[in-house]
Protein backbone atom coordinates (compact mmCIF):
# COMPACT_ATOMS: atom_id res chain seq x y z
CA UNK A 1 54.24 -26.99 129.49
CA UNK A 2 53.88 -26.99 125.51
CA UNK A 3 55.10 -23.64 123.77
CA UNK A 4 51.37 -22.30 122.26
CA UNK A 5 53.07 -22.33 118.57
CA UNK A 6 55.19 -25.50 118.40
CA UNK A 7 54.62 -28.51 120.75
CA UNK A 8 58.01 -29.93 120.29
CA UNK A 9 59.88 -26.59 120.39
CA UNK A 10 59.65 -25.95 124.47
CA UNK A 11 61.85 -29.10 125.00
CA UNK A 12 64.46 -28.17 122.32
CA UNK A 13 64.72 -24.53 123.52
CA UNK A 14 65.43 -25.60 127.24
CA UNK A 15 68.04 -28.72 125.98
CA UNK A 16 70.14 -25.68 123.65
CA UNK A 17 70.05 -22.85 125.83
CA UNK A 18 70.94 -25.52 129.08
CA UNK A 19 74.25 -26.58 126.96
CA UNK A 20 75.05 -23.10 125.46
CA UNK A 21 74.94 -21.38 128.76
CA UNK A 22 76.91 -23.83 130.56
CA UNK A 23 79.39 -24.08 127.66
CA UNK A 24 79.64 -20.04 128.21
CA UNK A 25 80.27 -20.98 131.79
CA UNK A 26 77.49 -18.53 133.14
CA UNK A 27 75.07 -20.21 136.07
CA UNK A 28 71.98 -19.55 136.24
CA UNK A 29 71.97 -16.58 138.20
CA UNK A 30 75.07 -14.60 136.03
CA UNK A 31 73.11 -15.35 132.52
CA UNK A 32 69.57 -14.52 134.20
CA UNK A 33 71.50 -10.99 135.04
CA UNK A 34 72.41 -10.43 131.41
CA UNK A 35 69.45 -11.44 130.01
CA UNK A 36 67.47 -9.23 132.68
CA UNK A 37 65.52 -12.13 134.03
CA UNK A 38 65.53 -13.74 137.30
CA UNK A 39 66.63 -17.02 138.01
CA UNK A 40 63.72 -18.69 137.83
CA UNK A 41 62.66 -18.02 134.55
CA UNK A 42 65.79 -19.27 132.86
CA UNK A 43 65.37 -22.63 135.41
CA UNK A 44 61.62 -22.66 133.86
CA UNK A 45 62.74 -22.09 129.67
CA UNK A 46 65.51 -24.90 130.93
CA UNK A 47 63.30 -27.50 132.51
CA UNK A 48 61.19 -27.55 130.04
CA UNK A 49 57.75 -25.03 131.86
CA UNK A 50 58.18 -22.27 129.41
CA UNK A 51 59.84 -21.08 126.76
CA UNK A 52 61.11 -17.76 125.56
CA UNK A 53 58.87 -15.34 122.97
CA UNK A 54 61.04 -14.62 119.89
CA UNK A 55 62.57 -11.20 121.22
CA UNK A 56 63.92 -12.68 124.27
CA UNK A 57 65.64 -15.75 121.64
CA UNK A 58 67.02 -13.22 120.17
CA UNK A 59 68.50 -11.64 123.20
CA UNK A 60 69.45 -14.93 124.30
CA UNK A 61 71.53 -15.65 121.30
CA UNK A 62 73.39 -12.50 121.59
CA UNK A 63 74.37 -12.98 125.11
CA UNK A 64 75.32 -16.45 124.06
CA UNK A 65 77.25 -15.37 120.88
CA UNK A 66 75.27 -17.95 118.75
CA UNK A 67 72.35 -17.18 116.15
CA UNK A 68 68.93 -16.91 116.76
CA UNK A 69 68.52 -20.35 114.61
CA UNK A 70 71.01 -22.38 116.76
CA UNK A 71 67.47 -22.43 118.95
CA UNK A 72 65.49 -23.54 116.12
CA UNK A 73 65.14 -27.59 115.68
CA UNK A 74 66.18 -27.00 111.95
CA UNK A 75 69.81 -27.76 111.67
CA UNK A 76 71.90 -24.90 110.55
CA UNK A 77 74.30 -25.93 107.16
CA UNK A 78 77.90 -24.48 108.59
């Protein structure tokens, strides 16, 4: 599934949040529980079906200890 607002971005959200969570060393089912979503949805935003609306990235990001923009496709300058 395409995001509605950026073809490519579906694809890059579910490649970052895949590596950030594992690096965190949360599965699926511990980060869907601090995210407050089930398991499924962070399998879908991971594989690629969906991706998350901007509020939830920013929940994400907290949770992951990262910045919204590390979900973003622009590099950030460190």
């Amino acid at each position: 599934m395409v995001h509605k607002n950026d073809p490519g971005l579906t694809s890059w959200i579910g490649a970052a949040l895949r590596m950030r969570r594992i690096a965190a060393g949360l599965t699926l089912k511990e980060f869907g529980e601090q995210v407050e979503v089930s398991i499924a949805t962070v399998a879908r935003w991971e594989t690629e079906e969906n991706a998350p609306d901007a509020l939830m990235v920013h929940k994400i990001a907290e949770t992951l200890a990262v910045l919204p923009e590390d979900f973003s496709r622009a590099p950030r300058v460190v």
